[in-house]
PDB file of N, CA and C in Angstrom:
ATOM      1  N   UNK A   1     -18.232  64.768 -45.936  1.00  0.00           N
ATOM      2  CA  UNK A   1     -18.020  63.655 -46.830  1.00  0.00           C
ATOM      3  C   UNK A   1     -19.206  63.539 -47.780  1.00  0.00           C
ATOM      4  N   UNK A   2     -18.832  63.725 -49.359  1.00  0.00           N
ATOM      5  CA  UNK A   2     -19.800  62.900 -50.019  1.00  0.00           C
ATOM      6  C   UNK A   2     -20.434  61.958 -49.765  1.00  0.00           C
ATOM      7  N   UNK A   3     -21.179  61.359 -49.178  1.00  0.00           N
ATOM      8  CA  UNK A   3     -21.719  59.725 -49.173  1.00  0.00           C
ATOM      9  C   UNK A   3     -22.188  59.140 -50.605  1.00  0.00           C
ATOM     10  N   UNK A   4     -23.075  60.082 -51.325  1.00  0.00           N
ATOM     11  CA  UNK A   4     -23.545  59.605 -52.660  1.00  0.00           C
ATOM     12  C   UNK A   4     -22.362  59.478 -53.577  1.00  0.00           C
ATOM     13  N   UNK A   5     -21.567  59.972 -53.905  1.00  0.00           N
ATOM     14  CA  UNK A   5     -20.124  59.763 -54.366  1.00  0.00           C
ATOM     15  C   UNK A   5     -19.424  58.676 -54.204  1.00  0.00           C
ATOM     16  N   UNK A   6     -19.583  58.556 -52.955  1.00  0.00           N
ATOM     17  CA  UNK A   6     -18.177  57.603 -52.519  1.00  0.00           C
ATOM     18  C   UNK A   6     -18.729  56.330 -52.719  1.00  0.00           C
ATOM     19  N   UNK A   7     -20.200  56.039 -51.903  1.00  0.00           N
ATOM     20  CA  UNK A   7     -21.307  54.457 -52.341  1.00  0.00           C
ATOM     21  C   UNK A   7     -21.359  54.482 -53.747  1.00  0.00           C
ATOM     22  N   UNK A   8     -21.414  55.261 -54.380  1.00  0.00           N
ATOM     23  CA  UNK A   8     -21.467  54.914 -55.949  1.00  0.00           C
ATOM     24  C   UNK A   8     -20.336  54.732 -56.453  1.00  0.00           C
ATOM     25  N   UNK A   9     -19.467  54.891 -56.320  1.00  0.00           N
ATOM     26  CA  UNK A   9     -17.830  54.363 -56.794  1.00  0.00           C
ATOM     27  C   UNK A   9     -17.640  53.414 -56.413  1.00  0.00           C
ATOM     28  N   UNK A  10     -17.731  52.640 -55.283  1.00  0.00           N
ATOM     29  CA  UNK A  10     -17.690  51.370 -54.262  1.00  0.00           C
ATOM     30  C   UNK A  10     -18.635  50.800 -54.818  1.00  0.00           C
ATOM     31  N   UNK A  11     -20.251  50.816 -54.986  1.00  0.00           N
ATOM     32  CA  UNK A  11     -20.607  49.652 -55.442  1.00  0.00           C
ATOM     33  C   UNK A  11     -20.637  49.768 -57.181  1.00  0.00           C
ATOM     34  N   UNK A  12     -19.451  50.715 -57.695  1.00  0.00           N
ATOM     35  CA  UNK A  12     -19.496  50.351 -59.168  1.00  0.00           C
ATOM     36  C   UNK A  12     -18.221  49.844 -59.150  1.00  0.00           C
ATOM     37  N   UNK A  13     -17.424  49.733 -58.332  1.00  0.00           N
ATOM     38  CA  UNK A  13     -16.305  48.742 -58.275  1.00  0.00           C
ATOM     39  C   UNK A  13     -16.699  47.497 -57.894  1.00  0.00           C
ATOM     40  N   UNK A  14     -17.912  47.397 -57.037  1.00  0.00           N
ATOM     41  CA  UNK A  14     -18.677  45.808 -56.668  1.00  0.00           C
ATOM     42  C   UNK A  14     -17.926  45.390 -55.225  1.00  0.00           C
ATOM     43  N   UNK A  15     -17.688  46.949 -54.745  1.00  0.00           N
ATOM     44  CA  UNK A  15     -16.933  46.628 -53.255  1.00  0.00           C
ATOM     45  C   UNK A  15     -18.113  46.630 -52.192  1.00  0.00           C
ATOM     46  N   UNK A  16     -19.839  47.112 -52.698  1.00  0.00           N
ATOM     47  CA  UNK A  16     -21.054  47.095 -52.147  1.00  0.00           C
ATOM     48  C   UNK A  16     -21.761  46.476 -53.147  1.00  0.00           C
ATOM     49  N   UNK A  17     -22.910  45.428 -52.097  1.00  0.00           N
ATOM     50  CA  UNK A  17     -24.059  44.764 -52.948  1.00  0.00           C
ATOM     51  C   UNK A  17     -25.091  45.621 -52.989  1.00  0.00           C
ATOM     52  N   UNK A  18     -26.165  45.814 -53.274  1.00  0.00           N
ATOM     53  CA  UNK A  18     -27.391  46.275 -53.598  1.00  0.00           C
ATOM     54  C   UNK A  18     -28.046  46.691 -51.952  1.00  0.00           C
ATOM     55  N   UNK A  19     -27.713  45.368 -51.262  1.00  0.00           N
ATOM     56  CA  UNK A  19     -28.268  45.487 -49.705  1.00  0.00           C
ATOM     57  C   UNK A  19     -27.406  46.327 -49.235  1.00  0.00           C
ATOM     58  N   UNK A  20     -26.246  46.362 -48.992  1.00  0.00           N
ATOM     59  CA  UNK A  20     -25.271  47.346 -48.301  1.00  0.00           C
ATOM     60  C   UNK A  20     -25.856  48.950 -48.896  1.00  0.00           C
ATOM     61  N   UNK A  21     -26.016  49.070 -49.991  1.00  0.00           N
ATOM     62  CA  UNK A  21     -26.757  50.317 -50.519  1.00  0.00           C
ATOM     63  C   UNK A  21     -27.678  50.699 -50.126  1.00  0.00           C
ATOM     64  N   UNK A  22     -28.796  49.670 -49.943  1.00  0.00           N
ATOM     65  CA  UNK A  22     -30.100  50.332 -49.390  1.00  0.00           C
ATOM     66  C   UNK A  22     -30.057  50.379 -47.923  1.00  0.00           C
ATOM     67  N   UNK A  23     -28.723  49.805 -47.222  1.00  0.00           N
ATOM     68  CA  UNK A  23     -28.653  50.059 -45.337  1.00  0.00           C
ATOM     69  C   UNK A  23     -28.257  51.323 -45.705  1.00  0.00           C
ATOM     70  N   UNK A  24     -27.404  51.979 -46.449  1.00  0.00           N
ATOM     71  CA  UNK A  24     -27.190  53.015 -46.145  1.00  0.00           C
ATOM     72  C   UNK A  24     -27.853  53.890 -46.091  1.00  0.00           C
ATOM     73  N   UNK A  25     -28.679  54.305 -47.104  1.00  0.00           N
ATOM     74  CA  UNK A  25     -30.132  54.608 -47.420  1.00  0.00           C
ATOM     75  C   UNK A  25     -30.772  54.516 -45.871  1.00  0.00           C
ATOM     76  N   UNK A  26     -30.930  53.258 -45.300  1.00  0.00           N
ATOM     77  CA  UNK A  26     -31.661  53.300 -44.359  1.00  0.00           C
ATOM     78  C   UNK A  26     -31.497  53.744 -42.772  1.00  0.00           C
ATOM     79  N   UNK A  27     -29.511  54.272 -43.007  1.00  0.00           N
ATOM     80  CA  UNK A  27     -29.310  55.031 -41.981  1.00  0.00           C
ATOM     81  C   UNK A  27     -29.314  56.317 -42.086  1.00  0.00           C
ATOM     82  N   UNK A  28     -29.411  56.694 -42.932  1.00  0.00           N
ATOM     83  CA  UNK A  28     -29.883  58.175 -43.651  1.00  0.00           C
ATOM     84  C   UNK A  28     -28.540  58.773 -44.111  1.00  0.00           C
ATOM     85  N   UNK A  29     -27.937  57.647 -44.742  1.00  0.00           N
ATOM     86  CA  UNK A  29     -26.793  58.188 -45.339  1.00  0.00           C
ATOM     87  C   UNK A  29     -26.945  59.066 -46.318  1.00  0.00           C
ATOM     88  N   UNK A  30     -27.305  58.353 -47.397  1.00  0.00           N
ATOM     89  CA  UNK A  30     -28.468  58.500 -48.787  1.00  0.00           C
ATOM     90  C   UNK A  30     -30.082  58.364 -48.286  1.00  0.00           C
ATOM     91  N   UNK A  31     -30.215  59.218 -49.836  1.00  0.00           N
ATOM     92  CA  UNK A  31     -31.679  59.040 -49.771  1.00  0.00           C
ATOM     93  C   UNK A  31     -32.055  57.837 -50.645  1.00  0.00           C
ATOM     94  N   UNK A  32     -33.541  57.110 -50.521  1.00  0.00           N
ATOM     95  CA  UNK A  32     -34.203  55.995 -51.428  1.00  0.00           C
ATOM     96  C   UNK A  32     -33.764  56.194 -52.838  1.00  0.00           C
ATOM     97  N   UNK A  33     -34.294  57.675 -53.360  1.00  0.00           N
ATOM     98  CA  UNK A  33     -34.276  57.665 -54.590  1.00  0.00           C
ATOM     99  C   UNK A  33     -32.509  57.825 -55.150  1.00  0.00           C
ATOM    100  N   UNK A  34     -31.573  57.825 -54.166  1.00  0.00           N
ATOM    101  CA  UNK A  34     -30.059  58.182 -54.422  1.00  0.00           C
ATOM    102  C   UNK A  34     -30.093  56.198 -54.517  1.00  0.00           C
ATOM    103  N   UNK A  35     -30.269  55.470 -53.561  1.00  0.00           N
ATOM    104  CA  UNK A  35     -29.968  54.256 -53.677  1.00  0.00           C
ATOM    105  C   UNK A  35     -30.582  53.693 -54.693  1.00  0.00           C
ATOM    106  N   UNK A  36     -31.731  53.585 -55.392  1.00  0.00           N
ATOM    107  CA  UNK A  36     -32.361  53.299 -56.321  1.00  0.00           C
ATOM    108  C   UNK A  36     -31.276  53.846 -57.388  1.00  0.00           C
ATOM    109  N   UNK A  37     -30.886  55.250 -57.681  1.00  0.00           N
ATOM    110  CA  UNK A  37     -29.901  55.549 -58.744  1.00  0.00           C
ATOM    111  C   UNK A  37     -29.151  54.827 -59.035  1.00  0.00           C
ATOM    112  N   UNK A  38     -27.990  54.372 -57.515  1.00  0.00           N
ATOM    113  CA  UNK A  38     -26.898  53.795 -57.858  1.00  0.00           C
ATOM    114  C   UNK A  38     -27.570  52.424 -58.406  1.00  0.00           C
ATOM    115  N   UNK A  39     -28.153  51.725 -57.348  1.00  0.00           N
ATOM    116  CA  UNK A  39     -28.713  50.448 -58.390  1.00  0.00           C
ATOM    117  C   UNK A  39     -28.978  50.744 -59.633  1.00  0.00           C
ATOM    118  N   UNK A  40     -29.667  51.262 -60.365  1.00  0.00           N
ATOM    119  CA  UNK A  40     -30.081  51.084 -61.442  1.00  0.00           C
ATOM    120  C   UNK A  40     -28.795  51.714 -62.221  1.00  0.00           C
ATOM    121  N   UNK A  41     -27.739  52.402 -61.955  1.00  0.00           N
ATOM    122  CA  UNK A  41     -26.380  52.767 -63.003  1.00  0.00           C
ATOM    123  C   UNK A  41     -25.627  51.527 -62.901  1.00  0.00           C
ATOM    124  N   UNK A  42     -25.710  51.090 -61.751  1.00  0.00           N
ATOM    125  CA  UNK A  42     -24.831  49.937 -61.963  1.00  0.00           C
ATOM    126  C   UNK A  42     -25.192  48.635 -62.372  1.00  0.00           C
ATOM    127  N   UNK A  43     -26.826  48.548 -62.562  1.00  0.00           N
ATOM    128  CA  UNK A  43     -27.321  47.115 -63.330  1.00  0.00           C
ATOM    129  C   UNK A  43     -27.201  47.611 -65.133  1.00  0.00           C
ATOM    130  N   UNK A  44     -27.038  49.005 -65.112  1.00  0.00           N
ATOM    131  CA  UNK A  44     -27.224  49.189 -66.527  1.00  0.00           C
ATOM    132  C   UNK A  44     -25.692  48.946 -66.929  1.00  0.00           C
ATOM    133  N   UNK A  45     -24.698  49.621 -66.682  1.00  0.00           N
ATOM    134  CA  UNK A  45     -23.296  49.033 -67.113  1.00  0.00           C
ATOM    135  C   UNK A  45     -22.564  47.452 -66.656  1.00  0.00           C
TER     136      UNK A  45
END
């Protein structure tokens, strides 16, 4: 499974907050700098 794919479609639909992003991150779904990405694509659009 993609994980970086799939969390970034989900929280650019706003089906994940910012925190749900960085747990994932913190179960080693993603990496920091992958969760930092999606945050920052999705505060920019």
């Amino acid at each position: 499974m993609d994980w970086y794919a799939t969390i970034k479609r989900y929280f650019g639909l706003g089906c994940y907050t910012q925190a749900q992003v960085q747990r994932f991150a913190a179960l080693g779904k993603i990496t920091e700098n992958q969760a930092n990405e999606i945050i920052r694509a999705g505060n920019a659009s």
